[in-house]
C-alpha atoms as a PDB file:
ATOM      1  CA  UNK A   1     -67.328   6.995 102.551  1.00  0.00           C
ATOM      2  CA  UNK A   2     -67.603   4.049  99.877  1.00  0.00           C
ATOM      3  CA  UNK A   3     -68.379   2.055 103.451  1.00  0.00           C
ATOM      4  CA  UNK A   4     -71.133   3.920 104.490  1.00  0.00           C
ATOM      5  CA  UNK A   5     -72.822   3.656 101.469  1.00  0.00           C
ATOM      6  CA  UNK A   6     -72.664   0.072 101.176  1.00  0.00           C
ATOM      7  CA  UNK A   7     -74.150   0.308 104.664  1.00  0.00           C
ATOM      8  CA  UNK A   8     -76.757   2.040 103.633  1.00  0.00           C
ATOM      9  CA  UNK A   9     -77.417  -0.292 100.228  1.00  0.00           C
ATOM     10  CA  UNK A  10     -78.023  -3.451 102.823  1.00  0.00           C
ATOM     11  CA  UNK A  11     -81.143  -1.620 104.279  1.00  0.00           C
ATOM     12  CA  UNK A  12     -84.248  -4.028 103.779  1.00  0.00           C
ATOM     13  CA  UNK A  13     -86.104  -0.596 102.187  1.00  0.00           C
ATOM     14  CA  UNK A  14     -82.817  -1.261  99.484  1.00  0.00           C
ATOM     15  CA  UNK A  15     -82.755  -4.908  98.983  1.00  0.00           C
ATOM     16  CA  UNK A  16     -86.369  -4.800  98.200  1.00  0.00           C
ATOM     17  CA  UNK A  17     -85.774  -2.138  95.723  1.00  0.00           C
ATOM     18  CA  UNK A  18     -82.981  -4.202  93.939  1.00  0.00           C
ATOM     19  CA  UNK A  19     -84.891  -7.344  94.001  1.00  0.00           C
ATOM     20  CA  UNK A  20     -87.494  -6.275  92.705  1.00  0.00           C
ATOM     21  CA  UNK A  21     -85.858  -4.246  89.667  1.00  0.00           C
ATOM     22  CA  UNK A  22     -84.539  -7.304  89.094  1.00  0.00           C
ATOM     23  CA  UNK A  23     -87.498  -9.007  88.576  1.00  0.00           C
ATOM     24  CA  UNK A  24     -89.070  -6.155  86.425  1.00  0.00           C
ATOM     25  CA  UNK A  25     -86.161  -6.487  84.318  1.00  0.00           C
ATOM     26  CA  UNK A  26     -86.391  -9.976  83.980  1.00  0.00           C
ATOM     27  CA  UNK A  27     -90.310 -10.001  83.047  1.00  0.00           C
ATOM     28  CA  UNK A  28     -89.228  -6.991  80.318  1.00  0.00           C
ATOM     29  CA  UNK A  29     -87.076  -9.165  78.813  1.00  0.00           C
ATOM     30  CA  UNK A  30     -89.371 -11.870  78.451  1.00  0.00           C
ATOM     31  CA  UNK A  31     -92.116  -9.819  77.595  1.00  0.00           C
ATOM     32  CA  UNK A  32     -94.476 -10.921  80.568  1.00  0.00           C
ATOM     33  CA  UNK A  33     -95.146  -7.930  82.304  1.00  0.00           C
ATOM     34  CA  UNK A  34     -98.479  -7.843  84.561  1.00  0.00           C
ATOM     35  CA  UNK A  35    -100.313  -5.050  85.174  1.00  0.00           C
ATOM     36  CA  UNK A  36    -100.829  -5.248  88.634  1.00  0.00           C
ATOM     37  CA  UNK A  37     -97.271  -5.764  89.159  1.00  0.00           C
ATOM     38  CA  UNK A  38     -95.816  -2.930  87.116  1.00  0.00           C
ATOM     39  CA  UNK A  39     -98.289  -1.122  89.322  1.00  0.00           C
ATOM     40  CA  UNK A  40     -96.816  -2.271  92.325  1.00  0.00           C
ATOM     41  CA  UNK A  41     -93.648  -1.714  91.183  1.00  0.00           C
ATOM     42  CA  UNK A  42     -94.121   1.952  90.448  1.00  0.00           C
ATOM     43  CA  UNK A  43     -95.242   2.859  94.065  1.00  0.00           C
ATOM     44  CA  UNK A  44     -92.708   1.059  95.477  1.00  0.00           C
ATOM     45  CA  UNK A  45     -90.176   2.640  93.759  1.00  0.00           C
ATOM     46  CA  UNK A  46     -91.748   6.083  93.766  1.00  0.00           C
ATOM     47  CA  UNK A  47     -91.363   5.600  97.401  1.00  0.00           C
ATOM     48  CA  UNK A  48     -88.294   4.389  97.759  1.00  0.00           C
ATOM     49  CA  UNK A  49     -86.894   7.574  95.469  1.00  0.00           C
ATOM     50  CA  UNK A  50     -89.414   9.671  97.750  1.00  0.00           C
ATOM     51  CA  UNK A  51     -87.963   8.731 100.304  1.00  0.00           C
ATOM     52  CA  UNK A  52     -83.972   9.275  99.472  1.00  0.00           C
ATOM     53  CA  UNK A  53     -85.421  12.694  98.282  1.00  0.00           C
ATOM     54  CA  UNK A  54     -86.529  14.102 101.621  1.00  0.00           C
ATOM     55  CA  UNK A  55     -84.011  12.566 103.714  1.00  0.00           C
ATOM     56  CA  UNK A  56     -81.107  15.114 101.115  1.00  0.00           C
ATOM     57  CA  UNK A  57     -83.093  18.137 102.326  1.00  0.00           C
END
């Protein structure tokens, strides 16, 4: 079980997701935030949860 989901936490969909919370988090904690990127970061993240939502049902 515990397996699987790390399995499924290497996906490239994933690792782009992590990476680049980590960089949003980063740039919120310096206080550098872009526009464009927080924009960017919101659909890719809506997506990403979008995503995980449909494939439950």
């Amino acid at each position: 079980m515990i397996s699987e989901r790390l399995l499924k936490l290497l996906s490239v969909k994933s690792i782009v997701t992590v990476i680049l919370t980590l960089v949003f988090s980063y740039l919120s904690a310096v206080g550098s935030v872009n526009k464009d990127f927080l924009t960017i970061y919101t659909v890719i993240i809506a997506f990403y949860f979008g995503t995980q939502a449909t494939k439950e049902t």
